[in-house]
PDB file of N, CA and C in Angstrom:
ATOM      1  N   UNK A   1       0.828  -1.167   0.000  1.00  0.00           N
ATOM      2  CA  UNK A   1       0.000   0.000   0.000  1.00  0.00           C
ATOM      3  C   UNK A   1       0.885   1.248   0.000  1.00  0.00           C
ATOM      4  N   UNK A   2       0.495   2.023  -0.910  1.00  0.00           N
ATOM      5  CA  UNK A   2       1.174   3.389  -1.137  1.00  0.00           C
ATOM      6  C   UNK A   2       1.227   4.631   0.278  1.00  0.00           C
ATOM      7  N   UNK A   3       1.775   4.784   0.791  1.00  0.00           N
ATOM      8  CA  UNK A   3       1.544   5.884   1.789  1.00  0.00           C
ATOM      9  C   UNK A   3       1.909   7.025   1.393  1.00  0.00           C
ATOM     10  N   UNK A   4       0.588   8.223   1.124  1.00  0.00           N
ATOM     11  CA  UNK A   4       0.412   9.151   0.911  1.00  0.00           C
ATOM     12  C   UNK A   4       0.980  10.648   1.856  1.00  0.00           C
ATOM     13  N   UNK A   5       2.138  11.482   1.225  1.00  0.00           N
ATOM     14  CA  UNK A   5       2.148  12.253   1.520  1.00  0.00           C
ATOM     15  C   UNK A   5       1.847  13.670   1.773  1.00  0.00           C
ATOM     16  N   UNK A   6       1.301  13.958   2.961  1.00  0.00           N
ATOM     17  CA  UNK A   6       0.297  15.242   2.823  1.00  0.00           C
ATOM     18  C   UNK A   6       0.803  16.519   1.697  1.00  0.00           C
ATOM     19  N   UNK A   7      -0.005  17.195   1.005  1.00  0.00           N
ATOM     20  CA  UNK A   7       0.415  18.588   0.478  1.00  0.00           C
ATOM     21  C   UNK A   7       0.367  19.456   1.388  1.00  0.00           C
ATOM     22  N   UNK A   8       1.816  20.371   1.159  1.00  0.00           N
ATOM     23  CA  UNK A   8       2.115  21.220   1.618  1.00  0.00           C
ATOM     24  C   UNK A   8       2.147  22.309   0.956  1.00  0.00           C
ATOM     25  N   UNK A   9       1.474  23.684   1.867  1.00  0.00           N
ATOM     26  CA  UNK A   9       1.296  24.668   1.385  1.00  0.00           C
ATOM     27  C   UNK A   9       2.245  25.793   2.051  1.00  0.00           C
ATOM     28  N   UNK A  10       2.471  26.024   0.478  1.00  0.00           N
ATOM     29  CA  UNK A  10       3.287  27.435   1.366  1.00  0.00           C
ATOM     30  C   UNK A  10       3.011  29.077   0.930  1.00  0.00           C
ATOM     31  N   UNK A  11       3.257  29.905   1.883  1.00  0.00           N
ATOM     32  CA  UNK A  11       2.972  31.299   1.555  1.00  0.00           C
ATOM     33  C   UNK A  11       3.211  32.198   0.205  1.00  0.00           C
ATOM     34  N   UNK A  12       2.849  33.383   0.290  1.00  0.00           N
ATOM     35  CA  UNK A  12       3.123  33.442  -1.398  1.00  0.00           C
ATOM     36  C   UNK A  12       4.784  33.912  -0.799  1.00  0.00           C
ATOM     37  N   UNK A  13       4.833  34.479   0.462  1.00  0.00           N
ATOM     38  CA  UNK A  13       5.938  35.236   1.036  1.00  0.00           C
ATOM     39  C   UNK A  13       7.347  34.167   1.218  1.00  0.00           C
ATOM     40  N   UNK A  14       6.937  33.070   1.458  1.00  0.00           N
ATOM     41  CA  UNK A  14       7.971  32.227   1.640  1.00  0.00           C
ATOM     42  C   UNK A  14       8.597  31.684  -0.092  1.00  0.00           C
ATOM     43  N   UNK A  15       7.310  31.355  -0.601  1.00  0.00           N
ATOM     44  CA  UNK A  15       7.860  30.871  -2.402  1.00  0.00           C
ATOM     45  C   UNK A  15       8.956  32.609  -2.498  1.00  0.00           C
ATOM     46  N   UNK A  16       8.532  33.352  -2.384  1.00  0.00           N
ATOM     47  CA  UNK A  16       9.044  34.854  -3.041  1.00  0.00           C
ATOM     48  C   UNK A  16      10.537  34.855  -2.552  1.00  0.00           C
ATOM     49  N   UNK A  17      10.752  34.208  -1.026  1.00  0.00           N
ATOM     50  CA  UNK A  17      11.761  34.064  -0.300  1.00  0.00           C
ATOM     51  C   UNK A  17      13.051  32.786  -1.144  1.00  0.00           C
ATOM     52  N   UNK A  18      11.995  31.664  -1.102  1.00  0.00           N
ATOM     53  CA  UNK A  18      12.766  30.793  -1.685  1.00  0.00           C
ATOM     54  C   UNK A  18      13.339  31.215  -2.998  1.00  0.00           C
ATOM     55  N   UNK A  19      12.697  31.845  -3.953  1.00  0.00           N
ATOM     56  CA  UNK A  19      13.142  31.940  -5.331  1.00  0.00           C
ATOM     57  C   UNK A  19      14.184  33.278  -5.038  1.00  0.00           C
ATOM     58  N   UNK A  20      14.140  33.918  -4.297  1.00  0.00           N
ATOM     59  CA  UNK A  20      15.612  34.836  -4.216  1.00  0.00           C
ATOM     60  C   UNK A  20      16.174  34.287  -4.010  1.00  0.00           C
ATOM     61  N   UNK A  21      16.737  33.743  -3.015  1.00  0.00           N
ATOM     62  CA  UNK A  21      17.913  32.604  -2.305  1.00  0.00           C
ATOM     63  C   UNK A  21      18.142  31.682  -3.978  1.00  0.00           C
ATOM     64  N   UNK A  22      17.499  31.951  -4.967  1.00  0.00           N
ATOM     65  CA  UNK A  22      18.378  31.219  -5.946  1.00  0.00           C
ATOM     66  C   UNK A  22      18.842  31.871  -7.281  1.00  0.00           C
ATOM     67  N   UNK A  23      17.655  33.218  -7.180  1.00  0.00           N
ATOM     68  CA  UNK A  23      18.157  34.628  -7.702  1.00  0.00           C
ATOM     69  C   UNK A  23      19.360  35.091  -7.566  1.00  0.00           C
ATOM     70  N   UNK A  24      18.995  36.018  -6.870  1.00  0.00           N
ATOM     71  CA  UNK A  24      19.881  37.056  -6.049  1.00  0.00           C
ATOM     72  C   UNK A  24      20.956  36.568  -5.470  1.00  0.00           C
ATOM     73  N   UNK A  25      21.048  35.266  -4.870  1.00  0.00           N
ATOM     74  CA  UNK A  25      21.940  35.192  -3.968  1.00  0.00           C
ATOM     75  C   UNK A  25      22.925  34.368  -4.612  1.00  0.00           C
ATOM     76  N   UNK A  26      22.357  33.578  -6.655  1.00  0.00           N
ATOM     77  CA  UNK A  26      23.327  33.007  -7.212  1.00  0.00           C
ATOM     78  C   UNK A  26      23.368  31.178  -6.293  1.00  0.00           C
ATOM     79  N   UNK A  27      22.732  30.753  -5.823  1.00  0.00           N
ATOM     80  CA  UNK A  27      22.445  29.477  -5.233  1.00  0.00           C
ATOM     81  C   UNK A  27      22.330  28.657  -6.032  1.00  0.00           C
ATOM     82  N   UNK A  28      22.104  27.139  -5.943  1.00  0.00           N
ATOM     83  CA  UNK A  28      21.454  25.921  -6.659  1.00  0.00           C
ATOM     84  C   UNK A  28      20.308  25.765  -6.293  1.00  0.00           C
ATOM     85  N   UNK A  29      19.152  25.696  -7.006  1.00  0.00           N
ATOM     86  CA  UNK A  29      17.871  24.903  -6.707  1.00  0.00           C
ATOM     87  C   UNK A  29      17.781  24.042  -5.788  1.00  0.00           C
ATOM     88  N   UNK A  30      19.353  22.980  -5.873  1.00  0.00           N
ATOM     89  CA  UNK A  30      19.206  21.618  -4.826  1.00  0.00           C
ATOM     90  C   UNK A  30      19.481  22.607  -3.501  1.00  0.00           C
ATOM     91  N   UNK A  31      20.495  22.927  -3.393  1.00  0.00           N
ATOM     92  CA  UNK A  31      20.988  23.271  -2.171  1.00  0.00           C
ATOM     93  C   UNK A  31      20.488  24.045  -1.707  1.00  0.00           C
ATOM     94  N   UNK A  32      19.329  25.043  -2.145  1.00  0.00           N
ATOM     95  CA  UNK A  32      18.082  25.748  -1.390  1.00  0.00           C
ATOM     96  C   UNK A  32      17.151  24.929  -1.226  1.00  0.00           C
ATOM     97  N   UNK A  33      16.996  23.883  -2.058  1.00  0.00           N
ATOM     98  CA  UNK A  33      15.472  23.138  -1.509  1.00  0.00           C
ATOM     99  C   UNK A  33      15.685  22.217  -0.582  1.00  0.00           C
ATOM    100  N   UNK A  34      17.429  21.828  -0.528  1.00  0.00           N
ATOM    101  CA  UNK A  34      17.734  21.053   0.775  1.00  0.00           C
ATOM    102  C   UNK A  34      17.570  21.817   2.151  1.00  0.00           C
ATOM    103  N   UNK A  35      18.439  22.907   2.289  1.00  0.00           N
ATOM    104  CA  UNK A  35      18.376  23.629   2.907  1.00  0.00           C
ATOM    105  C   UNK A  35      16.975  24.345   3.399  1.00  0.00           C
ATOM    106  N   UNK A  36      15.866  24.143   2.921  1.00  0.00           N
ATOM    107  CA  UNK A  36      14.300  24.201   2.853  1.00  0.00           C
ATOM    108  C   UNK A  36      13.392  23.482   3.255  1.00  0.00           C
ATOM    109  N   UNK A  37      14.033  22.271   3.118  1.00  0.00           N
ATOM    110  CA  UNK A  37      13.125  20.817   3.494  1.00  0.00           C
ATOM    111  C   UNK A  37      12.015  20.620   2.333  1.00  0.00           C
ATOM    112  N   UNK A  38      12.496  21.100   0.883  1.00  0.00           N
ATOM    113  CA  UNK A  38      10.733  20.735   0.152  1.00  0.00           C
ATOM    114  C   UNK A  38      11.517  20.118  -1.063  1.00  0.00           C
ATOM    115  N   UNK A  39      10.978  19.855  -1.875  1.00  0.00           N
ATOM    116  CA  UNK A  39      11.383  19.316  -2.890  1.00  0.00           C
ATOM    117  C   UNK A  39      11.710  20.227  -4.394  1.00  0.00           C
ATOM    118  N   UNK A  40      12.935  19.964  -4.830  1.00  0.00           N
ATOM    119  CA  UNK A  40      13.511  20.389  -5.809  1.00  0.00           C
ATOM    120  C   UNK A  40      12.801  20.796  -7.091  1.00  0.00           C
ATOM    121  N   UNK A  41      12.198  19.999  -7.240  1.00  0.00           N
ATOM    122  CA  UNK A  41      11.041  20.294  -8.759  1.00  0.00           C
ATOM    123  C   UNK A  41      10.139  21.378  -8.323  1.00  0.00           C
ATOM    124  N   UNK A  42       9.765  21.397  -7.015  1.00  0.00           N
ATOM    125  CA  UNK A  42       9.009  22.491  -6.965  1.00  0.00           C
ATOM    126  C   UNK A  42       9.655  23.774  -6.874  1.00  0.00           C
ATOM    127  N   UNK A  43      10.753  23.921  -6.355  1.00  0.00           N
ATOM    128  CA  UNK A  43      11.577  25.091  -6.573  1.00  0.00           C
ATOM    129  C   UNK A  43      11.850  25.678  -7.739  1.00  0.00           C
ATOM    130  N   UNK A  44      12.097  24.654  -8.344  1.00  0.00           N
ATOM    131  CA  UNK A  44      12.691  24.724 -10.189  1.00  0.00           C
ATOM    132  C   UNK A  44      11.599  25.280 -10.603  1.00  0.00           C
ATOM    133  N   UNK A  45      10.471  25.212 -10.129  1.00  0.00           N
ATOM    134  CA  UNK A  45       9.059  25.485 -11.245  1.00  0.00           C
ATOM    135  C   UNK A  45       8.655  26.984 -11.117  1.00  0.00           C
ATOM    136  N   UNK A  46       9.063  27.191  -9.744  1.00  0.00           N
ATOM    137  CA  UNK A  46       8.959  28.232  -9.025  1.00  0.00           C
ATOM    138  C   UNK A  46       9.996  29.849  -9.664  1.00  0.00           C
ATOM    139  N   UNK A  47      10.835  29.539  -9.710  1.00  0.00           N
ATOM    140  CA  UNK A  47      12.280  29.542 -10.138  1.00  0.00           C
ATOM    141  C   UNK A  47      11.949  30.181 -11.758  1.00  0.00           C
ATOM    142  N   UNK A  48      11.276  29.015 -12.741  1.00  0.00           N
ATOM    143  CA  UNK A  48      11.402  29.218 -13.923  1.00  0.00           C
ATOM    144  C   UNK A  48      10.189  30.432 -13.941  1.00  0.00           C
ATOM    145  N   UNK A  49       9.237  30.182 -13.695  1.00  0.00           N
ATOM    146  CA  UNK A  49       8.118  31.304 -13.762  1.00  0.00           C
ATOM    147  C   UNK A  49       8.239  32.493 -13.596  1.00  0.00           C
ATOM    148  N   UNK A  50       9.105  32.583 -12.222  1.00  0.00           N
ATOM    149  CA  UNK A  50       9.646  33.987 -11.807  1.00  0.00           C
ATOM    150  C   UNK A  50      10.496  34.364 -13.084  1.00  0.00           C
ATOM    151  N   UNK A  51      11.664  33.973 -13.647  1.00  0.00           N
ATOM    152  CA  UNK A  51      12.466  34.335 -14.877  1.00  0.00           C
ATOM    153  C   UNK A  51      11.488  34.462 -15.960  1.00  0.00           C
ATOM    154  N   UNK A  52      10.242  33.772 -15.909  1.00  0.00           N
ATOM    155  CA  UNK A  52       9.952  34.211 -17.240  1.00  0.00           C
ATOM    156  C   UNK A  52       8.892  35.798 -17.037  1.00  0.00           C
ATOM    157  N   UNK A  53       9.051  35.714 -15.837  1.00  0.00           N
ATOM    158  CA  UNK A  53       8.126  37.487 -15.872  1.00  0.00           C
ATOM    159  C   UNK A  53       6.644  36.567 -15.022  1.00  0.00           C
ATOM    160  N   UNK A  54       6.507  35.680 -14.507  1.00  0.00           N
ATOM    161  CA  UNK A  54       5.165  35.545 -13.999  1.00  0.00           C
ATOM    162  C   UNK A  54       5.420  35.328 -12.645  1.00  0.00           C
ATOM    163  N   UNK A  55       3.903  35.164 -11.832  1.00  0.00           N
ATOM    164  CA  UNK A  55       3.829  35.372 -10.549  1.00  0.00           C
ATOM    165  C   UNK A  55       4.918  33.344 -10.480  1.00  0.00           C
ATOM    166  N   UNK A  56       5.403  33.348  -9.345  1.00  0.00           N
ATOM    167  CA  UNK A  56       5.350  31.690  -8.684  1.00  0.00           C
ATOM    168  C   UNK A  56       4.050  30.538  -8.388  1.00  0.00           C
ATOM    169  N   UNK A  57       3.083  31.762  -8.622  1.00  0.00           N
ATOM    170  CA  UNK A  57       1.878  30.567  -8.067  1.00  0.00           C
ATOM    171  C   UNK A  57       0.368  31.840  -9.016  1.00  0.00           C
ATOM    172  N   UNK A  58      -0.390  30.841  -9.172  1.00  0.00           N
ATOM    173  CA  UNK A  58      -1.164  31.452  -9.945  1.00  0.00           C
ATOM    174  C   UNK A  58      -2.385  31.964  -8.940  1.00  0.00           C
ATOM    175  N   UNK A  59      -2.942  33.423  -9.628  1.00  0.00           N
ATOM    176  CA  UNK A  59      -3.492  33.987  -8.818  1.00  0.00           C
ATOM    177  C   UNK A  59      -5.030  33.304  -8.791  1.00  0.00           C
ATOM    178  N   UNK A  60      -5.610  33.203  -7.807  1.00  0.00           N
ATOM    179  CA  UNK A  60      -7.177  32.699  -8.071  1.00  0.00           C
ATOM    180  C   UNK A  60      -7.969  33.550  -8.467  1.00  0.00           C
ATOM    181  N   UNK A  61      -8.445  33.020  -9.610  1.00  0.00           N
ATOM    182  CA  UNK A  61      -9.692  34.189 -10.350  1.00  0.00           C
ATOM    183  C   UNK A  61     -10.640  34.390  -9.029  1.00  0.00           C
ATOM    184  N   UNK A  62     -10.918  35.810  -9.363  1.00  0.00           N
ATOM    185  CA  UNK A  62     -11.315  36.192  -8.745  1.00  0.00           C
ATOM    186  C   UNK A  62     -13.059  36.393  -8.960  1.00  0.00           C
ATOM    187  N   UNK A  63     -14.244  35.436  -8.189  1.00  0.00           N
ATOM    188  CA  UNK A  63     -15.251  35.209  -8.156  1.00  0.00           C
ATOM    189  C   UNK A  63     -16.283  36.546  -8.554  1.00  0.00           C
ATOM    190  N   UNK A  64     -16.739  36.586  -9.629  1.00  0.00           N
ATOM    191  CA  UNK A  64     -17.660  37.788  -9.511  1.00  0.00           C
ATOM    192  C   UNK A  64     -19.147  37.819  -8.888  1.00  0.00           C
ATOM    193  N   UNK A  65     -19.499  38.598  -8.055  1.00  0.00           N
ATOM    194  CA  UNK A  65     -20.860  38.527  -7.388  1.00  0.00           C
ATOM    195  C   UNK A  65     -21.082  39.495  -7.578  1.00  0.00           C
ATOM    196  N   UNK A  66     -22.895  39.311  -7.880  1.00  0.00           N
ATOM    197  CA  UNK A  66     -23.701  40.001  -7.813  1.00  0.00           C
ATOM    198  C   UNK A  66     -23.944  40.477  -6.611  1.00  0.00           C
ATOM    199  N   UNK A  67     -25.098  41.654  -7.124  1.00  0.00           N
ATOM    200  CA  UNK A  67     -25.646  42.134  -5.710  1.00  0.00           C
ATOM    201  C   UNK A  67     -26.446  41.409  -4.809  1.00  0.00           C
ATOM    202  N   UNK A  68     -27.465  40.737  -5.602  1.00  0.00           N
ATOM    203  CA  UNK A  68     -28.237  39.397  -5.239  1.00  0.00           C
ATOM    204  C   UNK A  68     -27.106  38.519  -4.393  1.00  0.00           C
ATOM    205  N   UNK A  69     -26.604  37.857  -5.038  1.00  0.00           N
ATOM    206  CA  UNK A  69     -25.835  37.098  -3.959  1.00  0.00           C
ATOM    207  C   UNK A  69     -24.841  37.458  -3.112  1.00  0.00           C
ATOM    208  N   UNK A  70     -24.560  38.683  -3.052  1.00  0.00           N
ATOM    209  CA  UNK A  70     -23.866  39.394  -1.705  1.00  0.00           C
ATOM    210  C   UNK A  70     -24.901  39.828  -0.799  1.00  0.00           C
ATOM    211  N   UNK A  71     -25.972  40.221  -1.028  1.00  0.00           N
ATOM    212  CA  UNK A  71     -26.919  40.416  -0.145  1.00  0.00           C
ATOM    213  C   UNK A  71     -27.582  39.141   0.612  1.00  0.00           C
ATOM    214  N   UNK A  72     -27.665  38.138   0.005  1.00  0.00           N
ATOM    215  CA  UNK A  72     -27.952  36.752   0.327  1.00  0.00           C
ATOM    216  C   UNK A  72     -26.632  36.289   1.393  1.00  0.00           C
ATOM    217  N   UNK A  73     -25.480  36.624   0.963  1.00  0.00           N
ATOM    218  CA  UNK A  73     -24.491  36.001   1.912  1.00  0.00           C
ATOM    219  C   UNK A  73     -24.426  37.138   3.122  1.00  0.00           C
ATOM    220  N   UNK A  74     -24.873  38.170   3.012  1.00  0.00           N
ATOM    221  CA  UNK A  74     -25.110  38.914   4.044  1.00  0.00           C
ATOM    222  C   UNK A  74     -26.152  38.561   5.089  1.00  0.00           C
ATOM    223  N   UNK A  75     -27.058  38.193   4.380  1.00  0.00           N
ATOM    224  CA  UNK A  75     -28.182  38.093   5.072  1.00  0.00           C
ATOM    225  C   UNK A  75     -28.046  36.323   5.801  1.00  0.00           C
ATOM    226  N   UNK A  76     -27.600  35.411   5.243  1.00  0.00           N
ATOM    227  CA  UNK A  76     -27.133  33.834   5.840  1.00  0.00           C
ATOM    228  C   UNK A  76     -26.149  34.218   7.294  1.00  0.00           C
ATOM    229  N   UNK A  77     -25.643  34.693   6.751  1.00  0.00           N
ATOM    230  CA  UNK A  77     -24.320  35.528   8.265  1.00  0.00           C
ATOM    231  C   UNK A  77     -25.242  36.093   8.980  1.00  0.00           C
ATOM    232  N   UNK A  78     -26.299  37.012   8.726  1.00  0.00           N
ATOM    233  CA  UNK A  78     -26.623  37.697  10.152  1.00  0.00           C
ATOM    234  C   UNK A  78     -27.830  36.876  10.310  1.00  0.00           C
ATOM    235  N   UNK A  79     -28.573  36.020   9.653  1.00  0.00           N
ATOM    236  CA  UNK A  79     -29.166  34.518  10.270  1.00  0.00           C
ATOM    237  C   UNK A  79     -28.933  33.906  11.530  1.00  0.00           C
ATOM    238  N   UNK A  80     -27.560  33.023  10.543  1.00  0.00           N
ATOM    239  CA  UNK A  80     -26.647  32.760  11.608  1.00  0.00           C
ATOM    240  C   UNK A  80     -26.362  33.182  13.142  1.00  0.00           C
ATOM    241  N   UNK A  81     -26.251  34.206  13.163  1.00  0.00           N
ATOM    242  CA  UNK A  81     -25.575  35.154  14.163  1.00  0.00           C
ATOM    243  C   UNK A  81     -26.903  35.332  15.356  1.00  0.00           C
ATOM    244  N   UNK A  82     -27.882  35.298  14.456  1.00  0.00           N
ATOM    245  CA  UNK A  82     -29.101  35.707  15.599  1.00  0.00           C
ATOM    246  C   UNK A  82     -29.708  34.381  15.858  1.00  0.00           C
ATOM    247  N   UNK A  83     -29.438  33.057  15.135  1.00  0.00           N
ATOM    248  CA  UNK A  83     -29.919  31.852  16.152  1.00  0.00           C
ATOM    249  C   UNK A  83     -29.051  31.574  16.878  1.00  0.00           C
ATOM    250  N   UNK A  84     -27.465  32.154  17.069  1.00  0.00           N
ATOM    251  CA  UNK A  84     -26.911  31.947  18.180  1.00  0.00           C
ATOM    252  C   UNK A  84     -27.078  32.515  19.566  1.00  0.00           C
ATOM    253  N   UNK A  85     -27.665  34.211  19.199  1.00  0.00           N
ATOM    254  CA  UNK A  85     -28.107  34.920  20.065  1.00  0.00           C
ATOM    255  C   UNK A  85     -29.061  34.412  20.986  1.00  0.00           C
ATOM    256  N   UNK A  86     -30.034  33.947  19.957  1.00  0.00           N
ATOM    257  CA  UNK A  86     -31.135  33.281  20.785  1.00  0.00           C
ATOM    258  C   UNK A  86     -31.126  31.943  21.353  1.00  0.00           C
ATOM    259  N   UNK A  87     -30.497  31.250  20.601  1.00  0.00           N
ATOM    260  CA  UNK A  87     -29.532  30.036  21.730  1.00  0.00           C
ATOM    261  C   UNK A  87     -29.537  30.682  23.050  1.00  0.00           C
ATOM    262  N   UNK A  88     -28.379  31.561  23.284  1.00  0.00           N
ATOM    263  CA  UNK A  88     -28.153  31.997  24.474  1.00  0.00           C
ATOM    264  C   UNK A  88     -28.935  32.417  25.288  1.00  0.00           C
ATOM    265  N   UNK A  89     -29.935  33.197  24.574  1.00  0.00           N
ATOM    266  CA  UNK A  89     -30.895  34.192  25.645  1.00  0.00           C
ATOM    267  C   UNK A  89     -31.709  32.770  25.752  1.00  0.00           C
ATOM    268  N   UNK A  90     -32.411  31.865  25.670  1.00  0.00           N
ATOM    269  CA  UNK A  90     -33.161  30.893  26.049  1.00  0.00           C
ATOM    270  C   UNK A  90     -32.234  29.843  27.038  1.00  0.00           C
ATOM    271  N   UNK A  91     -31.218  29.908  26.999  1.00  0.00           N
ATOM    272  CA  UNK A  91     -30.071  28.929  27.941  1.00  0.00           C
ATOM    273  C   UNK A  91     -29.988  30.426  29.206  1.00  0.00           C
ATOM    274  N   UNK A  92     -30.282  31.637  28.874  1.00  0.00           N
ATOM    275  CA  UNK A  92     -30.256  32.419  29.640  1.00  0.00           C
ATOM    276  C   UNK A  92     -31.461  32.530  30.897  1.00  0.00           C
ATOM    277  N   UNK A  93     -32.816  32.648  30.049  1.00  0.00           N
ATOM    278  CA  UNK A  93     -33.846  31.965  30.350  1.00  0.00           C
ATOM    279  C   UNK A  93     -34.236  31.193  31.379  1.00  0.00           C
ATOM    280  N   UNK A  94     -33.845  29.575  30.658  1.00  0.00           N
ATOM    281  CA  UNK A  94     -33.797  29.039  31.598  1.00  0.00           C
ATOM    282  C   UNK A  94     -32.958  28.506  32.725  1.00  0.00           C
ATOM    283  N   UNK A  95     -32.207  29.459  32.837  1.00  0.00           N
ATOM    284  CA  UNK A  95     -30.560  29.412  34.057  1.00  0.00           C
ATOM    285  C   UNK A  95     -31.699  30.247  34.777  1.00  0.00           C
ATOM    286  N   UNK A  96     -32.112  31.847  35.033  1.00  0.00           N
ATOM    287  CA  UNK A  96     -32.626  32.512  35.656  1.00  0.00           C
ATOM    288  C   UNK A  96     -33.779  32.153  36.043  1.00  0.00           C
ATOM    289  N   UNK A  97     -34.823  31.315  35.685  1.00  0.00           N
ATOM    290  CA  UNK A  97     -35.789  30.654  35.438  1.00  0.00           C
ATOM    291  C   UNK A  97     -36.045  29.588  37.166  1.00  0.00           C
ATOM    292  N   UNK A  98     -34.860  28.698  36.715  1.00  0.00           N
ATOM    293  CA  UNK A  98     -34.354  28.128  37.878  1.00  0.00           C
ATOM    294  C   UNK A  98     -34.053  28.385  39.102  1.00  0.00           C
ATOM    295  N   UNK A  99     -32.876  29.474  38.879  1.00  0.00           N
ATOM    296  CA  UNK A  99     -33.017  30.304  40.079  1.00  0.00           C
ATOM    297  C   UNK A  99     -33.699  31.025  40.947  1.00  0.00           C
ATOM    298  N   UNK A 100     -35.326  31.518  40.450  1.00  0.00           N
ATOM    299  CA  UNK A 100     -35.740  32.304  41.010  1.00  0.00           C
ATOM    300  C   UNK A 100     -36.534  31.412  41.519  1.00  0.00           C
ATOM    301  N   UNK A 101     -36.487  30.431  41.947  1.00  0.00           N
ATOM    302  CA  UNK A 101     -37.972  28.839  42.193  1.00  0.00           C
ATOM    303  C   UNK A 101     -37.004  28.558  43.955  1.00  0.00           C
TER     304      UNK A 101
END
C-alpha cells in the first residue's frame, strides 16, 4: 500500500523568499530546496516562472458577485448570528428561570 504524503502549502511570502535565495543570492535549486526541506522540482518550477516574468503561483480568479448574492451572503451571516443569540438568551432563560424557584 502506497503511503500518501500530505500537500504542503506554502505562503506566497515564503515561495518569493525561496526563489531569491536562488536569484539574487546566485544558489542551486538543490541546495536551497535542501536547505528548505521541500522538494527540488518544486523550486525549479517556481524559479522558472519567476524568470519568465510571472507570478510563482497562480493567482485565483477572482469570483464575480452580484448584488443578489452578496446580499444573500449577508443576510445567511446575520441569520446565523441571531440563532446563536437566541440560543443563548433561552439557555439564559432558563438558568434565571431556575433560580428564582
Amino acid at each position: 500500500m502506497k503511503v500518501r504524503i500530505p500537500k504542503r502549502v506554502y505562503t506566497e511570502q515564503y515561495r518569493e523568499a525561496a526563489v531569491r535565495q536562488v536569484i539574487d543570492a546566485e544558489r542551486s535549486t538543490a541546495e536551497v530546496a535542501r536547505s528548505l526541506d521541500m522538494s527540488e522540482k518544486t523550486l525549479a518550477n517556481w524559479v522558472r516562472k519567476v524568470r519568465r516574468g510571472k507570478p510563482p503561483v497562480k493567482q485565483a480568479a477572482a469570483l464575480q458577485v452580484n448584488e443578489a448574492q452578496a446580499e444573500l451572503s449577508r443576510l445567511r451571516t446575520e441569520n446565523a448570528q441571531l440563532r446563536v443569540d437566541n440560543e443563548i438568551l433561552k439557555k439564559a432563560a432558563a438558568y434565571f428561570a431556575r433560580e428564582s424557584r
